[in-house]
C-alpha atoms as a PDB file:
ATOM      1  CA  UNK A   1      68.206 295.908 112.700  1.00  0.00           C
ATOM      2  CA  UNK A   2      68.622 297.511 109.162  1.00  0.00           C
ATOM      3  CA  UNK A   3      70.534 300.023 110.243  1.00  0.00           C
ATOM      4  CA  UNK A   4      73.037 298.053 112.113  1.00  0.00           C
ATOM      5  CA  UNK A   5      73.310 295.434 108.835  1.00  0.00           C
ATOM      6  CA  UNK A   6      73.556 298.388 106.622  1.00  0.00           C
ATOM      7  CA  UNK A   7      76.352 299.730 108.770  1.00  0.00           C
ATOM      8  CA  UNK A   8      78.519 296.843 109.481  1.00  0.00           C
ATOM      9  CA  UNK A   9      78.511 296.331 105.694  1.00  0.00           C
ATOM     10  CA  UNK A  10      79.556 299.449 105.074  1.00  0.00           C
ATOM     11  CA  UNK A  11      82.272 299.617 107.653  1.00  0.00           C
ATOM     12  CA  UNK A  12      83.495 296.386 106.112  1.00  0.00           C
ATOM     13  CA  UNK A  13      83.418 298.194 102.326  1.00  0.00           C
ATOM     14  CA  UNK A  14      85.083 300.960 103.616  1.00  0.00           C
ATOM     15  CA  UNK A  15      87.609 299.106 105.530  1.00  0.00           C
ATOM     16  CA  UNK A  16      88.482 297.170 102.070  1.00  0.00           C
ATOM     17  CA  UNK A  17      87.414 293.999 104.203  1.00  0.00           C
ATOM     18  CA  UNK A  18      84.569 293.353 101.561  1.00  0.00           C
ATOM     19  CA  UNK A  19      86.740 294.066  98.017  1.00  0.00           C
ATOM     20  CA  UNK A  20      85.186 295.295  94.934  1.00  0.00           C
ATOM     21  CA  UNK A  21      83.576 292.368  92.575  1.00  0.00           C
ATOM     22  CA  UNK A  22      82.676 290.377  96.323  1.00  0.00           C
ATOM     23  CA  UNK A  23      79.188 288.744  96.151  1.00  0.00           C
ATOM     24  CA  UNK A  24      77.463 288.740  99.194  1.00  0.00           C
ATOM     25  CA  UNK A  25      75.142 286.261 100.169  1.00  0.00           C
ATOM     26  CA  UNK A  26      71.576 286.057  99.450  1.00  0.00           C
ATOM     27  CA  UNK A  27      69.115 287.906 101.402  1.00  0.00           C
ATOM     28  CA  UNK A  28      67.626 284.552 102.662  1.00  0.00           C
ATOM     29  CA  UNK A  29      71.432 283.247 103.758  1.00  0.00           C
ATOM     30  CA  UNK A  30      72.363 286.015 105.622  1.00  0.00           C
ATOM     31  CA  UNK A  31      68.497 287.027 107.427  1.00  0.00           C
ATOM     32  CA  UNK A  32      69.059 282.956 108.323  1.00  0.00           C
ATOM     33  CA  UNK A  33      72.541 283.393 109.968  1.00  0.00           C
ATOM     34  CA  UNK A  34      71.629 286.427 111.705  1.00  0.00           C
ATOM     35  CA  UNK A  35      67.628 285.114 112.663  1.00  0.00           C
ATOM     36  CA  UNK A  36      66.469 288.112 111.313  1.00  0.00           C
ATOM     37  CA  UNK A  37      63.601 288.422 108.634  1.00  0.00           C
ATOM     38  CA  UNK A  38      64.626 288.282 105.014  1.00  0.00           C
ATOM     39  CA  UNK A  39      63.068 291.831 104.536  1.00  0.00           C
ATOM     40  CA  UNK A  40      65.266 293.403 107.032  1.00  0.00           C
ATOM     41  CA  UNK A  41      68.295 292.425 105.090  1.00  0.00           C
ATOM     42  CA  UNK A  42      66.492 293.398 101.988  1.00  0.00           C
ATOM     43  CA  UNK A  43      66.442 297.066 103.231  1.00  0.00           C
ATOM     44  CA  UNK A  44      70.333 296.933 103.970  1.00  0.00           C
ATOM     45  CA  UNK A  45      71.203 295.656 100.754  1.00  0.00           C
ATOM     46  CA  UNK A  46      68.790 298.594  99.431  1.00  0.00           C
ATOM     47  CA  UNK A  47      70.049 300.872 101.090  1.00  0.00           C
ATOM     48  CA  UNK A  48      73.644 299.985  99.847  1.00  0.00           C
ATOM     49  CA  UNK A  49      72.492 299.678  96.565  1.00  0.00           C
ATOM     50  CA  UNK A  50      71.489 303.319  96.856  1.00  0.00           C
ATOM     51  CA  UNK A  51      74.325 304.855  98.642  1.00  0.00           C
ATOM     52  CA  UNK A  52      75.999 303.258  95.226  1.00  0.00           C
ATOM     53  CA  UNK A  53      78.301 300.566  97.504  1.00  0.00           C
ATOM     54  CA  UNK A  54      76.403 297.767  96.403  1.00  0.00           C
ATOM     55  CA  UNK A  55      75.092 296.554  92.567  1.00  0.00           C
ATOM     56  CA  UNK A  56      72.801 293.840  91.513  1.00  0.00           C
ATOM     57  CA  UNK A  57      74.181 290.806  89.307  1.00  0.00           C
ATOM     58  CA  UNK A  58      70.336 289.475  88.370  1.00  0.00           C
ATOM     59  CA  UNK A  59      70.063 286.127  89.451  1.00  0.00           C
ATOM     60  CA  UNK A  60      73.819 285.923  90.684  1.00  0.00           C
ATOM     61  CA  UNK A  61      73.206 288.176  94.001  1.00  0.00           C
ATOM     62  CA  UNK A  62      74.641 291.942  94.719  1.00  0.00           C
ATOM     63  CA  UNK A  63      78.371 292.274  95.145  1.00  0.00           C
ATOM     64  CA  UNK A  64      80.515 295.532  96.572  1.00  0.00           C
ATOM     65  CA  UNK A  65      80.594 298.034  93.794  1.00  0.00           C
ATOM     66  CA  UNK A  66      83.647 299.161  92.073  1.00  0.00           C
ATOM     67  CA  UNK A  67      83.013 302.827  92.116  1.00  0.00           C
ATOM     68  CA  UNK A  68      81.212 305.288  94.192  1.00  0.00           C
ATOM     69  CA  UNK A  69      78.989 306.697  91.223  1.00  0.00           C
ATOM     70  CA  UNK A  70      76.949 303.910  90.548  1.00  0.00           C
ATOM     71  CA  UNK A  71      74.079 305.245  92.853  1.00  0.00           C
ATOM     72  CA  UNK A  72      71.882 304.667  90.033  1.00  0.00           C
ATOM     73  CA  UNK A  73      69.830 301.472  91.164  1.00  0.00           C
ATOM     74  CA  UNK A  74      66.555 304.595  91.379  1.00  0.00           C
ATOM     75  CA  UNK A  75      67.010 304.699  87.522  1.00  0.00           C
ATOM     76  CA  UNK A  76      66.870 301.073  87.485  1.00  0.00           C
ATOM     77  CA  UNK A  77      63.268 301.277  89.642  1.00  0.00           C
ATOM     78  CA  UNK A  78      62.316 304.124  87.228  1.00  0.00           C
ATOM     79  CA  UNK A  79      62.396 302.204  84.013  1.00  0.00           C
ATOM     80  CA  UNK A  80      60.740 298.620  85.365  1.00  0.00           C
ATOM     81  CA  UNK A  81      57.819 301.097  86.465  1.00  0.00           C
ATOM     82  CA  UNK A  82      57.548 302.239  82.452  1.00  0.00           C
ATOM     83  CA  UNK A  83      57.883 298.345  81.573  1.00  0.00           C
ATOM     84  CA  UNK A  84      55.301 298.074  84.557  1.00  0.00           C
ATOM     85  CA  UNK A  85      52.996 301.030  82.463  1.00  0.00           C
ATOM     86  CA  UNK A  86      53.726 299.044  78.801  1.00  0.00           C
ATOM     87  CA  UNK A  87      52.379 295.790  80.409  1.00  0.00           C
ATOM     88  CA  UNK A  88      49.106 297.427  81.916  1.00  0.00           C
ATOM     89  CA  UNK A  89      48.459 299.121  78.288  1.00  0.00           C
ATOM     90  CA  UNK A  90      49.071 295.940  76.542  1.00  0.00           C
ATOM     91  CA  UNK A  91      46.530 294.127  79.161  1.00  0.00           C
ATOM     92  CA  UNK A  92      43.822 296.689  78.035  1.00  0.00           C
END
């Protein structure tokens, strides 16, 4: 079911169907429109994110990227695990 999300998004991107800017809807909207579980639509939007079609607004939602280089939602990852590290040492 990822995989079929993930490519019917990206067929829509490509397509210009989805513009650049578009929010998408929330992982819980769409998993309930399609009956699916909310982590299955979690990996699309992952995915996306990755493949640099998709980027995170925070608290507004993801929304079709404007560029093709912004794969960089691993950097992203990469420096919550080093907040992730500063917490634990602080904790000690």
């Amino acid at each position: 079911m990822t995989r079929q999300i993930r490519e019917q998004l990206n067929t829509l991107i490509e397509a210009g169907e989805l513009a650049a800017g578009t929010l998408l809807p929330s992982e819980r909207e769409l998993a309930n429109t399609l009956k699916v579980a909310r982590n299955v639509v979690r990996g699309a939007y992952e995915q996306l994110m990755d493949a640099g079609k998709l980027t995170s607004e925070g608290r507004k939602g993801r929304s079709v990227s404007s560029g093709r280089s912004s794969s960089r939602g691993g950097t992203k990852k990469r420096s919550g695990s080093k907040t992730s590290k500063g917490s634990k040492a602080r904790k000690k």
